[in-house]
N, C-alpha and C. Protein backbone atom coordinates (compact mmCIF):
# COMPACT_ATOMS: atom_id res chain seq x y z
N UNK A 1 23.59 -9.89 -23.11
CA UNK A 1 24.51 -9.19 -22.24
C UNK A 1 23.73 -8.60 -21.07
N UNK A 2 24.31 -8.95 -19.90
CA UNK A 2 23.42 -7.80 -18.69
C UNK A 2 23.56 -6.41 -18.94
N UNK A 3 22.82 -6.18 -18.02
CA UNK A 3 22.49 -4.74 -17.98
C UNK A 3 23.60 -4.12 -16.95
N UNK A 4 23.72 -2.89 -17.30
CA UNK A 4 25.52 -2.27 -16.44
C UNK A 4 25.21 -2.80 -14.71
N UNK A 5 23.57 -2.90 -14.33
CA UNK A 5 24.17 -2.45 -12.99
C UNK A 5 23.59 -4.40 -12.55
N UNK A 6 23.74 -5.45 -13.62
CA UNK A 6 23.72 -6.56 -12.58
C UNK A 6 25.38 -7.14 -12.81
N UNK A 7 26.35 -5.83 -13.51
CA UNK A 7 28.02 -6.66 -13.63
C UNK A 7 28.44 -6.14 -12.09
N UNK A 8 28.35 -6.04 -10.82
CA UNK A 8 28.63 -5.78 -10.20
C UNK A 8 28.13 -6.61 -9.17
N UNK A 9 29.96 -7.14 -7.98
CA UNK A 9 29.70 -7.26 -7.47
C UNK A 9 29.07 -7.37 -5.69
N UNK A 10 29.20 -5.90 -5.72
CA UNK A 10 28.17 -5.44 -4.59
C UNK A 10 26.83 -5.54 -4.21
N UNK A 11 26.11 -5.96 -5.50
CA UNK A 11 24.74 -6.60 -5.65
C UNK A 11 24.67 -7.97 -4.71
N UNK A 12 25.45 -8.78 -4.80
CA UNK A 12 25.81 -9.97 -3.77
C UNK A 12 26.45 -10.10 -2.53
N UNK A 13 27.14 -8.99 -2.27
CA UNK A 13 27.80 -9.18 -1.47
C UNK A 13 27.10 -7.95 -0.66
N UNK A 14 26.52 -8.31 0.94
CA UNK A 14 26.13 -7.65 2.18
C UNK A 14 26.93 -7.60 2.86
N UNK A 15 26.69 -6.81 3.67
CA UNK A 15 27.65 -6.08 5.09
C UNK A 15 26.48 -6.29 5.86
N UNK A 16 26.45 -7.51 7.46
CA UNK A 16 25.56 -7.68 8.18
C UNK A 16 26.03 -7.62 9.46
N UNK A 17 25.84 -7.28 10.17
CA UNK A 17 26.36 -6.90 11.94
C UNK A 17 25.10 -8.26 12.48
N UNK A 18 26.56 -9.18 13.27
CA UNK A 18 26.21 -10.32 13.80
C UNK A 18 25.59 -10.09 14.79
N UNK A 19 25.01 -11.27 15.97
CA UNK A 19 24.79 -10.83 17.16
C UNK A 19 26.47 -10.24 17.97
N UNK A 20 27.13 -10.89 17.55
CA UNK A 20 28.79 -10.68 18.58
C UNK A 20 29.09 -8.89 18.16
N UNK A 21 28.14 -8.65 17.41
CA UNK A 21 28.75 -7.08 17.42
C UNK A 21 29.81 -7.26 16.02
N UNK A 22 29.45 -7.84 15.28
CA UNK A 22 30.97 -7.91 14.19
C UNK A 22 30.19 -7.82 12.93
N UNK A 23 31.06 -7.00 12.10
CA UNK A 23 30.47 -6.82 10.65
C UNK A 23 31.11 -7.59 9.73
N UNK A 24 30.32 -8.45 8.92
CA UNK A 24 30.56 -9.79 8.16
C UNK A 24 30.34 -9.64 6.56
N UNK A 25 30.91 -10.17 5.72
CA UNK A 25 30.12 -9.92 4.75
C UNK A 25 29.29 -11.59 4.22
N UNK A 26 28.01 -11.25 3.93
CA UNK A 26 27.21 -12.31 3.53
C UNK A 26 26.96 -12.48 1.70
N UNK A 27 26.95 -13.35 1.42
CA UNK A 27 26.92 -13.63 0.53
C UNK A 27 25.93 -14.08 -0.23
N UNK A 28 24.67 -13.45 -1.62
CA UNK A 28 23.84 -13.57 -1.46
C UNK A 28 23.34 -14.20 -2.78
N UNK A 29 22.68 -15.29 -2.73
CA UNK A 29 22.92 -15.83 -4.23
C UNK A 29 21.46 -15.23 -4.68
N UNK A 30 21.72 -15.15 -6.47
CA UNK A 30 20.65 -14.92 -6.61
C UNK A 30 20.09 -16.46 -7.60
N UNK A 31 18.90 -16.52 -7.93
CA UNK A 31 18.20 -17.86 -8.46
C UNK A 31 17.35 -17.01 -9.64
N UNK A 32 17.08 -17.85 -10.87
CA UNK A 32 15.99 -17.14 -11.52
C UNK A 32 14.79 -17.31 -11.02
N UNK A 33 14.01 -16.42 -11.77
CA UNK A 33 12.66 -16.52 -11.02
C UNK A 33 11.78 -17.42 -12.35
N UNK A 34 10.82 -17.67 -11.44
CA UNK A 34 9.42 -18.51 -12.75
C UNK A 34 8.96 -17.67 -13.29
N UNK A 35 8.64 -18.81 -14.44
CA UNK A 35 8.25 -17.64 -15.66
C UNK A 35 6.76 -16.96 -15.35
N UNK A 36 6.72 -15.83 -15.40
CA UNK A 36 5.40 -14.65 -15.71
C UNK A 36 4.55 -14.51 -16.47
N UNK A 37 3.44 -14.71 -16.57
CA UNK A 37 2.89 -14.08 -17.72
C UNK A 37 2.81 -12.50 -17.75
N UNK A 38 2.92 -12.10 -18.94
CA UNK A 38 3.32 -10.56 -19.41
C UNK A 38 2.07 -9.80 -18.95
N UNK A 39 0.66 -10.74 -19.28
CA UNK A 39 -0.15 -9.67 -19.44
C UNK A 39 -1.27 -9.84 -17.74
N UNK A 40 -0.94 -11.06 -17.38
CA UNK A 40 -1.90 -11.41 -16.26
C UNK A 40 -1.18 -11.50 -15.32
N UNK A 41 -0.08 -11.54 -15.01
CA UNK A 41 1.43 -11.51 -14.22
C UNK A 41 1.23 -13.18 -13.43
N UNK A 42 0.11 -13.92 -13.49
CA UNK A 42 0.05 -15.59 -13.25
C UNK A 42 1.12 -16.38 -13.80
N UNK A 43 1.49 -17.26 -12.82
CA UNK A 43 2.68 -18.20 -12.73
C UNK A 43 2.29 -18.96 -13.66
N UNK A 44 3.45 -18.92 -15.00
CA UNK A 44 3.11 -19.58 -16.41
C UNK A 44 3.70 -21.49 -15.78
N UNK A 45 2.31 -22.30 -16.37
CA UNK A 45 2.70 -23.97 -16.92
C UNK A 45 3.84 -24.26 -17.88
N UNK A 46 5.05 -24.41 -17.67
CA UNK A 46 5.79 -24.99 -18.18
C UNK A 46 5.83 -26.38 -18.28
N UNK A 47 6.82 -26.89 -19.39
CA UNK A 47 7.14 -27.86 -19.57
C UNK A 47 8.29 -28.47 -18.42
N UNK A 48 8.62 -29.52 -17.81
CA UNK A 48 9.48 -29.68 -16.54
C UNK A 48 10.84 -29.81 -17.41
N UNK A 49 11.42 -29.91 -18.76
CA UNK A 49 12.33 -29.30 -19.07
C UNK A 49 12.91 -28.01 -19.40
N UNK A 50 11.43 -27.28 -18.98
CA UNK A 50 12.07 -25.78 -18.82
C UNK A 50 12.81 -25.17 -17.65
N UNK A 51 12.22 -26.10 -16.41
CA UNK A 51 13.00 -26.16 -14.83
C UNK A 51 13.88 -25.72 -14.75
N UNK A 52 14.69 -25.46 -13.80
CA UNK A 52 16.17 -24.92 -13.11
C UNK A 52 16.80 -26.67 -13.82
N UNK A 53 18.24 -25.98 -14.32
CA UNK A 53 19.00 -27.53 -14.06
C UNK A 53 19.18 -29.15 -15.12
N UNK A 54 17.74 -28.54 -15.96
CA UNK A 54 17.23 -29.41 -16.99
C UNK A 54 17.27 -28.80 -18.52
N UNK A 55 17.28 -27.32 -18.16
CA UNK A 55 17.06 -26.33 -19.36
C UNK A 55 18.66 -26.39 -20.68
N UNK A 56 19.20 -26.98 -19.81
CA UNK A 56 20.97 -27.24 -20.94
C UNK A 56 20.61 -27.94 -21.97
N UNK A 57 20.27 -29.15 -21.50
CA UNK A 57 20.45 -30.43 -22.60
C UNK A 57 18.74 -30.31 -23.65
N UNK A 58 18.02 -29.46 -22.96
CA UNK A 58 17.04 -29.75 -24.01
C UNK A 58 16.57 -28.67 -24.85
N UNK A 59 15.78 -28.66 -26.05
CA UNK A 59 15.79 -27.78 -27.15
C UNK A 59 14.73 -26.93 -27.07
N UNK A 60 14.80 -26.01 -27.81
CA UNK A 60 14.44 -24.89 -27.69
C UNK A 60 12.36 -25.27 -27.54
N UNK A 61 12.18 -25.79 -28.59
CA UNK A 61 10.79 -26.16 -28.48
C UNK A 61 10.27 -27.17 -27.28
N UNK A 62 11.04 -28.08 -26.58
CA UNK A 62 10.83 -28.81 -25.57
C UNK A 62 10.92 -27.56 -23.88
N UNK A 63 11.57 -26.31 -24.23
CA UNK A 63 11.11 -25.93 -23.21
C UNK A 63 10.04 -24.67 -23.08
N UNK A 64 9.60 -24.26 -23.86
CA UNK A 64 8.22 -23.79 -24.03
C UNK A 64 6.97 -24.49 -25.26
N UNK A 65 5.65 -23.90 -24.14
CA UNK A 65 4.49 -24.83 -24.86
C UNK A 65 4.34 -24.44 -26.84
N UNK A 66 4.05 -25.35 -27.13
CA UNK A 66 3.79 -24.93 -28.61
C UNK A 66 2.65 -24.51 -29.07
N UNK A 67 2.32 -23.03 -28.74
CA UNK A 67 1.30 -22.44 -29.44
C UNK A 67 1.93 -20.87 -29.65
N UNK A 68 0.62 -20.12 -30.12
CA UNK A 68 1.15 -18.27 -30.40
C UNK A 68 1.55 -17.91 -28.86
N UNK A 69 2.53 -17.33 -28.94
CA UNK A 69 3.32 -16.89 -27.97
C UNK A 69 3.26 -17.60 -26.44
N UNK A 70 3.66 -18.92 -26.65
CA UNK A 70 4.36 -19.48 -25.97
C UNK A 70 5.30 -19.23 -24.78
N UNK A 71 4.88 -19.67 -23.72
CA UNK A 71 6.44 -19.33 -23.05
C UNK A 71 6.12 -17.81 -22.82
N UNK A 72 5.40 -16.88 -23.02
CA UNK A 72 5.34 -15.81 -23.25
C UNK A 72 4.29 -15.29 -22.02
N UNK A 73 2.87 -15.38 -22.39
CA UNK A 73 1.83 -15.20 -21.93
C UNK A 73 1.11 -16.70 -21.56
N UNK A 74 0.14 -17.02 -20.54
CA UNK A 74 -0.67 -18.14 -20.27
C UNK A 74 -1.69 -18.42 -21.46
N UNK A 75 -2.16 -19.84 -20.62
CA UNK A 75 -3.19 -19.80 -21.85
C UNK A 75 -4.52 -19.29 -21.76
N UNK A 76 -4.99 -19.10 -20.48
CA UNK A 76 -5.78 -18.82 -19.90
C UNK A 76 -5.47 -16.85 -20.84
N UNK A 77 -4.55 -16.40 -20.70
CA UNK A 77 -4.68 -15.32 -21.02
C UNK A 77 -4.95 -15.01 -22.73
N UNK A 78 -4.08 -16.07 -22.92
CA UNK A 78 -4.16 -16.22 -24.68
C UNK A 78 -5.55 -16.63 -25.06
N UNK A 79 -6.23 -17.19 -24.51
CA UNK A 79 -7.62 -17.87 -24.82
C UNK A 79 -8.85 -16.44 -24.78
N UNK A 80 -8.49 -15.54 -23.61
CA UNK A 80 -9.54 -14.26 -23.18
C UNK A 80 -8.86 -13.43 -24.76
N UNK A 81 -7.52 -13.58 -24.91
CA UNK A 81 -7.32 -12.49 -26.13
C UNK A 81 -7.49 -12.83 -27.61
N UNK A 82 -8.14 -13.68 -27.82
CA UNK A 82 -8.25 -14.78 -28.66
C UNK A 82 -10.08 -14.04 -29.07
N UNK A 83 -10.86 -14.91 -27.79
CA UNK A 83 -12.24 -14.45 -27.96
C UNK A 83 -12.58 -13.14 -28.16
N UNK A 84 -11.66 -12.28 -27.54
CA UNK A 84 -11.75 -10.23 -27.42
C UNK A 84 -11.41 -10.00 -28.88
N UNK A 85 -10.64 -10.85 -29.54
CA UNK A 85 -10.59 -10.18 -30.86
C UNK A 85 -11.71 -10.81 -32.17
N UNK A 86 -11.82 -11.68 -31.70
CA UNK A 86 -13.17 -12.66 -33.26
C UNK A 86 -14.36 -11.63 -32.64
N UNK A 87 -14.28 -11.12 -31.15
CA UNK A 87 -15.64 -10.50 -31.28
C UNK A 87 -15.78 -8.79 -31.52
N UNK A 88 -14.33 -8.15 -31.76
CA UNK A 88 -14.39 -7.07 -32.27
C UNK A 88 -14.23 -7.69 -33.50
């Protein structure tokens, strides 16, 4: 369920003063964004069925990678938290 303040639609809809002097309303789409990593905030490698558009028809494991927390954090990050802990 969203959160109270993305059920509204004033979030999309602007009030923009043209060049002619006239106030319009614009219409503003929003898109998801790419996935994050949580802990390094680097643009996570997905699978290209995790994409915009492709993500319907395919299953849950085809759109994130299959390891510990997946889809979640990189690997690059998972790999530094990996070595930080065998050496404490």
């Amino acid at each position: 369920m969203p959160r109270p303040g993305m059920l509204t639609r004033s979030r999309a809809n602007r009030m923009v003063r043209t060049p002619g002097n006239r106030r319009v309303i614009h219409r503003q789409k929003f898109y998801k964004t790419e996935g994050r990593c949580a802990v390094s905030g680097s643009k996570l490698q997905l699978p290209r069925k995790a994409k915009h558009g492709v993500r319907r028809g395919a299953s849950r494991s085809a759109k994130r990678p299959n390891r510990p927390y997946g889809g979640v954090i990189s690997s690059r990050a998972l790999r530094r938290g990996i070595i930080k802990a065998s050496r404490d």
